[in-house]
C-alpha atoms as a PDB file:
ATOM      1  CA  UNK A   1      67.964  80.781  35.828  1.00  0.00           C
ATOM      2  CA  UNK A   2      67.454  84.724  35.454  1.00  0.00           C
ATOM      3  CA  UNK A   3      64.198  86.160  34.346  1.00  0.00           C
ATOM      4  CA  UNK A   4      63.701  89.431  32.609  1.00  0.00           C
ATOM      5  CA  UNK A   5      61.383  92.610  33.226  1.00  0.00           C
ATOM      6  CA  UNK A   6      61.116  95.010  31.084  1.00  0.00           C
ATOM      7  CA  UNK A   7      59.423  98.685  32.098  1.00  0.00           C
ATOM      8  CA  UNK A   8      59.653 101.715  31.197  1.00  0.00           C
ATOM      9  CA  UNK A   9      61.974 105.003  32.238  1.00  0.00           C
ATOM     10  CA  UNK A  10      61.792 108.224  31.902  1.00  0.00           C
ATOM     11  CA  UNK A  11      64.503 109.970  30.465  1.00  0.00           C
ATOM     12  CA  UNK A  12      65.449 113.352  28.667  1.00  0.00           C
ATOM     13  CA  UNK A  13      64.443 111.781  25.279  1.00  0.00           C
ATOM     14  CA  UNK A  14      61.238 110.668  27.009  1.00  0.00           C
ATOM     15  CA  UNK A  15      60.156 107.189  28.191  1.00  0.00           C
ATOM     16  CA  UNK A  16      62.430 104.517  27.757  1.00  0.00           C
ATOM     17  CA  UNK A  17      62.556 100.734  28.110  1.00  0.00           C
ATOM     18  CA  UNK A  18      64.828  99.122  29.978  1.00  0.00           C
ATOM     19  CA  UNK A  19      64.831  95.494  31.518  1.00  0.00           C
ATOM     20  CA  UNK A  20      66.232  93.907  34.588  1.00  0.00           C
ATOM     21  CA  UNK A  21      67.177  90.358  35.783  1.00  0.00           C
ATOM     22  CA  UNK A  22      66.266  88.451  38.340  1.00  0.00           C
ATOM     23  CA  UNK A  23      65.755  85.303  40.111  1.00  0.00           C
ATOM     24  CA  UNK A  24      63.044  84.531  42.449  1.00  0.00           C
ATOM     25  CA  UNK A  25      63.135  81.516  44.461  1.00  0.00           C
ATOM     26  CA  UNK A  26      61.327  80.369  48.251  1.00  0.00           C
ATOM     27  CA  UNK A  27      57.967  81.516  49.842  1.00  0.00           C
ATOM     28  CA  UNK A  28      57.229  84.009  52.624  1.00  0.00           C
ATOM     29  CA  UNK A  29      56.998  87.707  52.436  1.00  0.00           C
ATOM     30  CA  UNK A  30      59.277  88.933  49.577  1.00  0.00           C
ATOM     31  CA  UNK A  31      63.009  90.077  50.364  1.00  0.00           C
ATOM     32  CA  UNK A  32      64.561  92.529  47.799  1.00  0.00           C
ATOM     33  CA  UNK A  33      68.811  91.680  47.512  1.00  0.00           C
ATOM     34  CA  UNK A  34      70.766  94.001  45.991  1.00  0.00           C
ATOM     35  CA  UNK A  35      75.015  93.524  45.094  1.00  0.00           C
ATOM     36  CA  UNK A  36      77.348  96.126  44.955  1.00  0.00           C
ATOM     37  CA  UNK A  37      79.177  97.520  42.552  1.00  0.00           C
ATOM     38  CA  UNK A  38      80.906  95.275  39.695  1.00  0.00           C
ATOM     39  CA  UNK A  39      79.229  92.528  41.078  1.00  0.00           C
ATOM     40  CA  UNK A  40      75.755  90.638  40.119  1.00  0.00           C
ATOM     41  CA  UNK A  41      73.191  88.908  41.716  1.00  0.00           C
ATOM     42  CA  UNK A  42      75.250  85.824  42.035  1.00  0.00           C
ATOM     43  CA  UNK A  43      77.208  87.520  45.010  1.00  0.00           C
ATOM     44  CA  UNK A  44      73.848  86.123  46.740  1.00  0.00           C
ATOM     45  CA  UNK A  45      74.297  82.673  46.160  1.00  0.00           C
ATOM     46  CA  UNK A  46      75.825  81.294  49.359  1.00  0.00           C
ATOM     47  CA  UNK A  47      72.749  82.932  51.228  1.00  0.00           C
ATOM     48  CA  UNK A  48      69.785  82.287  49.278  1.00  0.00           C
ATOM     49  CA  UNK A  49      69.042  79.037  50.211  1.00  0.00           C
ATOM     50  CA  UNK A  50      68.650  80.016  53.917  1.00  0.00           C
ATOM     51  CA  UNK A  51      66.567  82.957  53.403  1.00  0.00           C
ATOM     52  CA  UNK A  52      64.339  81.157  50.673  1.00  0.00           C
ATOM     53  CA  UNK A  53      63.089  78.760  53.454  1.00  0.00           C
ATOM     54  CA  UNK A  54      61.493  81.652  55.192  1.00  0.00           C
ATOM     55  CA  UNK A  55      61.078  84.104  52.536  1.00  0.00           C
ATOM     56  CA  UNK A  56      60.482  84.708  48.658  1.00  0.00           C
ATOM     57  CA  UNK A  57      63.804  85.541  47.509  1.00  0.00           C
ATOM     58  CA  UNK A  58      64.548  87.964  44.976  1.00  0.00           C
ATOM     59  CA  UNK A  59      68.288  88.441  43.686  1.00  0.00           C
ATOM     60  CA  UNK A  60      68.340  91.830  41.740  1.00  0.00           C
ATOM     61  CA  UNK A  61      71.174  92.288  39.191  1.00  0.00           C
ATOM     62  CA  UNK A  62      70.746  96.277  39.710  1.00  0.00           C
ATOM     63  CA  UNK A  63      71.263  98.574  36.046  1.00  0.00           C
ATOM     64  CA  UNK A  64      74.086  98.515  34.283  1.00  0.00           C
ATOM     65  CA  UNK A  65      75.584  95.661  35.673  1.00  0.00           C
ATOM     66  CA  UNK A  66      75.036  91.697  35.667  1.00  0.00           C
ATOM     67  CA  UNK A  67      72.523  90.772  32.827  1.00  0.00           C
ATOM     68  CA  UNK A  68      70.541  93.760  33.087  1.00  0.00           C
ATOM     69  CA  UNK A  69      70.194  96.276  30.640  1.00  0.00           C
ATOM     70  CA  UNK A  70      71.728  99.680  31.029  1.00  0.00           C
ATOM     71  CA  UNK A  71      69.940 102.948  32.302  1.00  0.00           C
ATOM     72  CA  UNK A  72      68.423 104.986  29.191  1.00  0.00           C
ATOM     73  CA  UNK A  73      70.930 107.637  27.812  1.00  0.00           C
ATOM     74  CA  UNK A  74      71.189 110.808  29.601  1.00  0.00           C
ATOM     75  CA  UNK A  75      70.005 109.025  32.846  1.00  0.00           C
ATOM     76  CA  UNK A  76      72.575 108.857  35.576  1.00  0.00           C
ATOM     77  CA  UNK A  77      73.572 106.100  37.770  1.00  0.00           C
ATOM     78  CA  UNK A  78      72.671 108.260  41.050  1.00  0.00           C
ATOM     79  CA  UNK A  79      70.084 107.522  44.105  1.00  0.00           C
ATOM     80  CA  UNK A  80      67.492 109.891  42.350  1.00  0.00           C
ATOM     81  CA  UNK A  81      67.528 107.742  38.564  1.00  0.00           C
ATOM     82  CA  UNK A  82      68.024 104.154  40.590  1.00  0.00           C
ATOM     83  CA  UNK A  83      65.647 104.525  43.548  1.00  0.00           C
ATOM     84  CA  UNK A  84      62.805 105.260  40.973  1.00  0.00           C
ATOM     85  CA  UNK A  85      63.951 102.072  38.710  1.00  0.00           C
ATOM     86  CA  UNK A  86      63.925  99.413  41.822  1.00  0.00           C
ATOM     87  CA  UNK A  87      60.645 100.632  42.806  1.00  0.00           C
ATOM     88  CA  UNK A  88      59.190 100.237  39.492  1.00  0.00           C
ATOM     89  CA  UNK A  89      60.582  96.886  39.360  1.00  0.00           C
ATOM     90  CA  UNK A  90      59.029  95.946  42.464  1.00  0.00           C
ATOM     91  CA  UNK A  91      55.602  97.263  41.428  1.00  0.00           C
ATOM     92  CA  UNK A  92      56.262  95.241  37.801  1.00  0.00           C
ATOM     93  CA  UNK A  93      56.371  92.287  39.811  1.00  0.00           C
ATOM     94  CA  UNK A  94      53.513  93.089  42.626  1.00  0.00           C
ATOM     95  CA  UNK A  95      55.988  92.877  45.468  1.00  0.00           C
ATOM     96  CA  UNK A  96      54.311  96.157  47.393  1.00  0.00           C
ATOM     97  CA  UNK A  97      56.746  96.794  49.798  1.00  0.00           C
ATOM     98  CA  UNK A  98      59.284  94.454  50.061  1.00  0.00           C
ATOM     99  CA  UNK A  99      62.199  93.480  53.316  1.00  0.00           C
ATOM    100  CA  UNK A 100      65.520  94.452  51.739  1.00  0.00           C
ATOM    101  CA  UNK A 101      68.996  93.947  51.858  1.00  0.00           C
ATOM    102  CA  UNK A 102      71.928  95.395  49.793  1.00  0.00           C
ATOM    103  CA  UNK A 103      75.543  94.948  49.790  1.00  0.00           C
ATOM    104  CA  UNK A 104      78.302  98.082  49.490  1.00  0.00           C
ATOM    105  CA  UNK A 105      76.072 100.273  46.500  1.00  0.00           C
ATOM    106  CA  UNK A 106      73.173  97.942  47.532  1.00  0.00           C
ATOM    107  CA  UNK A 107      73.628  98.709  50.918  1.00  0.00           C
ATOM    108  CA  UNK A 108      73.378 102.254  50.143  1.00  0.00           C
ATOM    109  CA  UNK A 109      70.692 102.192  47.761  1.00  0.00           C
ATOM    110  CA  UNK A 110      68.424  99.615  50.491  1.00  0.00           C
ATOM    111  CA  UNK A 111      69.127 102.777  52.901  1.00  0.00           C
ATOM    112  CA  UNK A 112      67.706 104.873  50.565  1.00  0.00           C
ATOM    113  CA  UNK A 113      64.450 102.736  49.628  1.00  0.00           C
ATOM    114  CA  UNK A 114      64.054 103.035  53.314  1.00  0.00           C
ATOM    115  CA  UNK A 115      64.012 106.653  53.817  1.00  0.00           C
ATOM    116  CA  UNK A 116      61.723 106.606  50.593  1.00  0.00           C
ATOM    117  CA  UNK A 117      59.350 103.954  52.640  1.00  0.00           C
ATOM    118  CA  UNK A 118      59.354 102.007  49.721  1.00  0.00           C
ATOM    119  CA  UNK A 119      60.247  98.944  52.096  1.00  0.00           C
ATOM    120  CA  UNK A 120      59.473  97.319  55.157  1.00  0.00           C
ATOM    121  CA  UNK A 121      62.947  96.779  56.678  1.00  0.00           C
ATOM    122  CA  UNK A 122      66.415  97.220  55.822  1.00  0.00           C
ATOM    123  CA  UNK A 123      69.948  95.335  56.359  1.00  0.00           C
ATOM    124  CA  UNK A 124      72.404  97.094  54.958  1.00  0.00           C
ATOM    125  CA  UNK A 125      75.701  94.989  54.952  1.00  0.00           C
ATOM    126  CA  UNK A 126      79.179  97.387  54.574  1.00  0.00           C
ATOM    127  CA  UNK A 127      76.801 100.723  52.807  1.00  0.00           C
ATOM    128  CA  UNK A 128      78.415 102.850  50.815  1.00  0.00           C
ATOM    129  CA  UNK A 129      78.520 106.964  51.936  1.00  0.00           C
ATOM    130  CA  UNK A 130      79.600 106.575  55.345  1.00  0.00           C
ATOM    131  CA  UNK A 131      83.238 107.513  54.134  1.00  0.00           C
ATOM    132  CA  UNK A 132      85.737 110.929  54.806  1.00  0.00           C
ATOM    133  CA  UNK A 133      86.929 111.756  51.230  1.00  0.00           C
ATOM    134  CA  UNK A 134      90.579 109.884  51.796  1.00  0.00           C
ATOM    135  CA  UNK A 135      88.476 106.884  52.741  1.00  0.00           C
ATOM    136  CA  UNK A 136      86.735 107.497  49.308  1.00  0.00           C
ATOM    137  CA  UNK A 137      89.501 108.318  47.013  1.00  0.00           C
ATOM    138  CA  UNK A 138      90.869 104.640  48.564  1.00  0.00           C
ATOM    139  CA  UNK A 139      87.531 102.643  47.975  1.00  0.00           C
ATOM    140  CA  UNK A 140      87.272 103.917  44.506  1.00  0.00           C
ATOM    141  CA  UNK A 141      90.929 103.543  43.688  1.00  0.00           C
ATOM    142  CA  UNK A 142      90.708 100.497  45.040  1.00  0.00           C
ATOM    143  CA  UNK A 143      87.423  99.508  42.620  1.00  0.00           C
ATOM    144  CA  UNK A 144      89.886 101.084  39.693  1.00  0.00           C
ATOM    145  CA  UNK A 145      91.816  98.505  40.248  1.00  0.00           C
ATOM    146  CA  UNK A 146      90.405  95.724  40.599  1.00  0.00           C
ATOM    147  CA  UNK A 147      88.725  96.458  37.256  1.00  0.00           C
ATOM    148  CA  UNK A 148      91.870  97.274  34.899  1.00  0.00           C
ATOM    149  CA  UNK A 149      92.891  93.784  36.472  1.00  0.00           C
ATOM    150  CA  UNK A 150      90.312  92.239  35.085  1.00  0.00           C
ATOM    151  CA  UNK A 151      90.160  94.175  31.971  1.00  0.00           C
ATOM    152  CA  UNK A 152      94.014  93.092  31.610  1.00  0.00           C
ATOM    153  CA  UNK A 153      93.408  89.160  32.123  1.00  0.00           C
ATOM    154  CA  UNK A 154      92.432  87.092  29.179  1.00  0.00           C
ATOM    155  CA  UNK A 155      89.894  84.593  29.924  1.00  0.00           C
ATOM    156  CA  UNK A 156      91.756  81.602  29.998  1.00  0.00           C
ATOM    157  CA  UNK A 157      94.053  82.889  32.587  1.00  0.00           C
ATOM    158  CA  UNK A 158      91.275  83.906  35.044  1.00  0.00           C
ATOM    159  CA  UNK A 159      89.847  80.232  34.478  1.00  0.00           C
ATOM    160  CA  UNK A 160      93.632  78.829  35.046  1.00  0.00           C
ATOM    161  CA  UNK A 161      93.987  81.005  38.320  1.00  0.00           C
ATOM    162  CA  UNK A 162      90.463  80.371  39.795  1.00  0.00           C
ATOM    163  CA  UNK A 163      91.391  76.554  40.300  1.00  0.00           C
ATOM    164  CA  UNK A 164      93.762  77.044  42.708  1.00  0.00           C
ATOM    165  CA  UNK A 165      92.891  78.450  46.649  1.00  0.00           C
ATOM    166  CA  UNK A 166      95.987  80.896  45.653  1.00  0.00           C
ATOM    167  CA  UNK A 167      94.415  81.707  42.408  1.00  0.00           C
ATOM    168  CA  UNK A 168      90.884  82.473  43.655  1.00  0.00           C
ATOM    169  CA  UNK A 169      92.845  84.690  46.505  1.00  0.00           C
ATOM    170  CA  UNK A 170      94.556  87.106  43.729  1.00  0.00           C
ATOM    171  CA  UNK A 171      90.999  87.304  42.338  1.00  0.00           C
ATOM    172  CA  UNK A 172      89.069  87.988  44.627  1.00  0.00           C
ATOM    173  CA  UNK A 173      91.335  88.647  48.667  1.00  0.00           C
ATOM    174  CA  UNK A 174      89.840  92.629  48.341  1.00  0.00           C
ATOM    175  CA  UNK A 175      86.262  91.578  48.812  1.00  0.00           C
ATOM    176  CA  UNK A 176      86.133  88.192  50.375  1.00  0.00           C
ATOM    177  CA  UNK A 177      88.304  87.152  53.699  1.00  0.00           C
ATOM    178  CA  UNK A 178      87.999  83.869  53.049  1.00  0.00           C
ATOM    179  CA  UNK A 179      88.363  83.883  48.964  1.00  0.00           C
ATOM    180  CA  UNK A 180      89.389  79.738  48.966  1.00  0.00           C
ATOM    181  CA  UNK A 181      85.572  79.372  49.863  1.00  0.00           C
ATOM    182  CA  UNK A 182      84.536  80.644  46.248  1.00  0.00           C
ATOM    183  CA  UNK A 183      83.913  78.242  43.921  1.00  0.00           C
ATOM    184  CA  UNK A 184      86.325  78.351  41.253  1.00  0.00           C
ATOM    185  CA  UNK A 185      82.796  79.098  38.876  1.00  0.00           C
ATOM    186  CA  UNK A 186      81.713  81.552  40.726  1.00  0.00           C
ATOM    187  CA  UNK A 187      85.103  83.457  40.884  1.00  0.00           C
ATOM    188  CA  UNK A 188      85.374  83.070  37.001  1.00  0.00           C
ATOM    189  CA  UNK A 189      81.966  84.453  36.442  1.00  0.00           C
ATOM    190  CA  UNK A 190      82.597  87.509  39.208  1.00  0.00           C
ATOM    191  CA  UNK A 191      85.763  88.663  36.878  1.00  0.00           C
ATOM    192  CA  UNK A 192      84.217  88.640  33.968  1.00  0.00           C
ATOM    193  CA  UNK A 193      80.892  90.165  35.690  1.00  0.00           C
ATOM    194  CA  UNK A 194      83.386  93.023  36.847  1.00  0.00           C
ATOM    195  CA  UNK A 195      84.722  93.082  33.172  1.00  0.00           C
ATOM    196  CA  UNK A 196      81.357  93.831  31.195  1.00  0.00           C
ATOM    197  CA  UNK A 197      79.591  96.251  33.828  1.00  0.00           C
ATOM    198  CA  UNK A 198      78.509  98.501  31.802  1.00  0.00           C
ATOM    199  CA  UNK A 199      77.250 101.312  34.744  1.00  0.00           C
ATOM    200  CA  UNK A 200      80.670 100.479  36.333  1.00  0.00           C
ATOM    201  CA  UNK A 201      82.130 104.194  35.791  1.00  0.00           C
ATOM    202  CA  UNK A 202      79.218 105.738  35.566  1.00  0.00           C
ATOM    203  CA  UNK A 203      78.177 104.934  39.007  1.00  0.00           C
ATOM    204  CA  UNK A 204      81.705 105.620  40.371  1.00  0.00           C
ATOM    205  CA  UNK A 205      81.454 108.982  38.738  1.00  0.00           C
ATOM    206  CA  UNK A 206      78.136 110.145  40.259  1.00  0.00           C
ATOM    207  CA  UNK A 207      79.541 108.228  43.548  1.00  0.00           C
ATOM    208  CA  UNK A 208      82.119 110.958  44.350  1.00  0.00           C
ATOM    209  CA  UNK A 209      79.776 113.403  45.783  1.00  0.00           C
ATOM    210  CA  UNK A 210      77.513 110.512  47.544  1.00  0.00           C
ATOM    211  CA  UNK A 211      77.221 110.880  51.158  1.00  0.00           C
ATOM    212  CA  UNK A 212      74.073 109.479  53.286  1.00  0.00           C
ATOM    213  CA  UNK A 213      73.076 112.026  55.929  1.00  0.00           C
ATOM    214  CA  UNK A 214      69.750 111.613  56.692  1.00  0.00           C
ATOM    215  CA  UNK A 215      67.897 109.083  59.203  1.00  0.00           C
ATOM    216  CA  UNK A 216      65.705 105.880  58.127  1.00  0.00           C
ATOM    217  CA  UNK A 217      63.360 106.722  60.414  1.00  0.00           C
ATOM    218  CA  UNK A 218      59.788 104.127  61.558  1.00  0.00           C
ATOM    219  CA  UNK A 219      61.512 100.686  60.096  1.00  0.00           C
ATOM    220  CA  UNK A 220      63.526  98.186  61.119  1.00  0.00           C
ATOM    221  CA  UNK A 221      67.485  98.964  60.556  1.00  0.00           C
ATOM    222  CA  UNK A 222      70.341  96.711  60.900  1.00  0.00           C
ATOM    223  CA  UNK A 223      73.709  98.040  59.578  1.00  0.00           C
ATOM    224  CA  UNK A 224      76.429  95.220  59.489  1.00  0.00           C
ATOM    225  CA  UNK A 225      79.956  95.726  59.297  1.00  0.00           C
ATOM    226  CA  UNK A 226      82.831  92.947  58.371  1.00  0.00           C
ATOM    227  CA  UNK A 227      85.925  92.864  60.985  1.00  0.00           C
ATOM    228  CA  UNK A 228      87.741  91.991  58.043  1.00  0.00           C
ATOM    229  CA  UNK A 229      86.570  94.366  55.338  1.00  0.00           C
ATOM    230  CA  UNK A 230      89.568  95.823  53.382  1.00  0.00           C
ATOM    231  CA  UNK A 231      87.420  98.572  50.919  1.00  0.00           C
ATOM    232  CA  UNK A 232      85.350 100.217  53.378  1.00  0.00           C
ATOM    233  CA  UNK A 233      86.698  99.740  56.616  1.00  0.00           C
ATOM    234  CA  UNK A 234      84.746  99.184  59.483  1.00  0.00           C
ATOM    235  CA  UNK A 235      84.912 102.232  61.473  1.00  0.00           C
ATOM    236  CA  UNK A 236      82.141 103.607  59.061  1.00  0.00           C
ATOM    237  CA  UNK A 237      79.884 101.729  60.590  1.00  0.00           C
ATOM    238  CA  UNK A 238      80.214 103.872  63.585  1.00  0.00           C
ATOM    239  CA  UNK A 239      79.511 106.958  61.496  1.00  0.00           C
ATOM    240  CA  UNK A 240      76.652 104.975  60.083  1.00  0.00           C
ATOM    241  CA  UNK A 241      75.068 104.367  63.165  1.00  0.00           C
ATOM    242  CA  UNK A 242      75.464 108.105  64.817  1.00  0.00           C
ATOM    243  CA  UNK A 243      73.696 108.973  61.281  1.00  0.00           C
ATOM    244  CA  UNK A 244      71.137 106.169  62.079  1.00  0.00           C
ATOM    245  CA  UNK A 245      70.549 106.264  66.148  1.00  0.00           C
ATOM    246  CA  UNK A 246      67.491 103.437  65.442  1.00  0.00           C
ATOM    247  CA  UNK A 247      69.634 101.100  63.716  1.00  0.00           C
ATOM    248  CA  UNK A 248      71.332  97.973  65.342  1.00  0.00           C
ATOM    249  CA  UNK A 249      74.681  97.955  64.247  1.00  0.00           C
ATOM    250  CA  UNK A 250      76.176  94.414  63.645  1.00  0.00           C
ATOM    251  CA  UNK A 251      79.763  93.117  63.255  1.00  0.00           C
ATOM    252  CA  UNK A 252      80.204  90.128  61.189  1.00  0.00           C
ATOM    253  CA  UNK A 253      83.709  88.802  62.857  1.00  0.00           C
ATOM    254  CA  UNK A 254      86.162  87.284  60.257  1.00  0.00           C
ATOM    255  CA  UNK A 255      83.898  88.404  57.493  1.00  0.00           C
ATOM    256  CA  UNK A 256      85.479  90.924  54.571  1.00  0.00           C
ATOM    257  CA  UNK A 257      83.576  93.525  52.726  1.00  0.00           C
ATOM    258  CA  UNK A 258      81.390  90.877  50.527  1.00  0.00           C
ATOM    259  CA  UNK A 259      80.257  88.861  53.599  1.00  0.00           C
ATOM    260  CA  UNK A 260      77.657  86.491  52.539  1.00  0.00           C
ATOM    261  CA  UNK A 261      80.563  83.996  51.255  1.00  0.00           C
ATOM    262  CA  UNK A 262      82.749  84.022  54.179  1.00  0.00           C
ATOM    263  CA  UNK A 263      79.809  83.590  56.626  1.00  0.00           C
ATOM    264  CA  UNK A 264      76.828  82.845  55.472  1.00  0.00           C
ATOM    265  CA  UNK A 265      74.599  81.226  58.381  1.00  0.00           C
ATOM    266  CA  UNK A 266      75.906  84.510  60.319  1.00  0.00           C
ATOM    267  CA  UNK A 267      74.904  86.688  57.342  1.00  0.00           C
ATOM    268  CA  UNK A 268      71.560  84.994  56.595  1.00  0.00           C
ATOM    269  CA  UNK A 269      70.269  85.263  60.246  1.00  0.00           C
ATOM    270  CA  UNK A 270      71.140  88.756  60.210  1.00  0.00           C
ATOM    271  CA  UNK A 271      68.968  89.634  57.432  1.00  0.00           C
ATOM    272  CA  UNK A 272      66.100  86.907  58.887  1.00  0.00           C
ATOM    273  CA  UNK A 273      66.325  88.545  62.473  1.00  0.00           C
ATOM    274  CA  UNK A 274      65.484  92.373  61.129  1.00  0.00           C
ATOM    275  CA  UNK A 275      63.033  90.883  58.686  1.00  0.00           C
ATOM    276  CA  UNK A 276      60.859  89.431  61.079  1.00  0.00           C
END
């Protein structure tokens, strides 16, 4: 079940509240996860229990998006607003500096907690910002959508479609490789998660002149790339890595661009290897 923090925000009207979700579950040190974009901490799920045996898990849904409250008015959904708001989070809940690992936009943004040395290692699975502008424009288009489909599908139809391997497949094929693995829950609550972000053009909007050029340098860096991944394809990782010469870069064979369903002992041991 989610818990709630609430903290405050600074924005041009002054400080703000604003709360965030959250589940914590395991023991260890404490490792940070954050989803990508449309998604919610749920995205998670198929890993968690591995990494909770060795470490205290906790699943982030980031601003905006999942059950967590928007960023203040006149605050935008860029590294310089969100970096600030996960670090406050983590000092809300005495974490100091945690391990992390992010997904597409959490990839991204776990990069960038790194080169703030806010944590103590990153894995950054498919990052956003390694892209040419054509590879962009396709990503985003491609995030377009997938969100006017969901926008378009009444409830009861997504339900209906997410009981079938087929069904789950026209869902969900652009993130997952294997999409029959889904449960036909989680697929329902995905849709409607990608229906109801609220940060979801907001952060596509500030995303069009996001590129990460700079180096993560004194932590622990793996960069992990699916073979199968059909939004940012894996040849980024290459740019990623001449960006990032201390990184290990990683590919996740038969895994698509959300790869902690499709493979998740290969996915948890990943993030366990460069957190130890």
């Amino acid at each position: 079940m989610a818990i709630t923090v609430s903290f405050s925000v600074d924005s041009p009207q002054g400080p703000r509240a604003m709360s965030v979700a959250y589940e914590r579950t395991g023991s260890g040190e404490p490792l940070l996860l954050l989803h990508g974009i449309g998604h919610h901490r749920q995205a998670w799920d198929p890993v968690v229990p591995v990494l909770a045996v060795e470490r205290d898990v906790i699943a982030v849904d980031l601003p905006g998006f999942g059950a967590s409250s928007a960023l203040p008015d006149g605050v935008p959904y860029d590294l310089a607003s969100l970096v600030p708001v996960l670090g406050a989070f983590c000092e809300e809940l005495g974490l100091g500096r945690p391990h992390v690992a992010g997904n597409s936009l959490g990839g991204l943004l776990a990069l960038e907690l790194g080169r703030w040395k806010l944590v103590r290692s990153v894995t950054a699975l498919s990052p956003a910002g390694f892209w040419t502008e054509s590879e962009r424009r396709y990503a985003f288009g491609t995030l377009r959508a997938m969100r006017r489909g969901a926008l378009s599908m009444p409830i009861p139809l997504i339900e209906r479609l997410s009981r079938s391997a087929a069904g789950r497949a026209a869902l969900t094929s652009t993130i997952y490789a294997r999409p029959g693995r889904r449960s036909p829950g989680a697929v329902v609550a995905e849709t409607i998660a990608l229906r109801e972000a609220t940060g979801f053009h907001q952060t596509l909007a500030v995303g069009r002149s996001v590129t990460f050029t700079d180096d993560v340098p004194g932590l622990p860096v793996t960069v992990a790339w699916g073979s199968r991944d059909r939004l940012l394809l894996r040849r980024q990782g290459i740019r990623a890595k001449h960006t990032i010469p201390g990184a290990r870069l990683v590919r996740l064979p038969g895994c698509g661009h959300v790869p902690m369903n499709d493979d998740r002992a290969l996915v948890a041991r990943v993030i366990l290897d460069t957190s130890r």
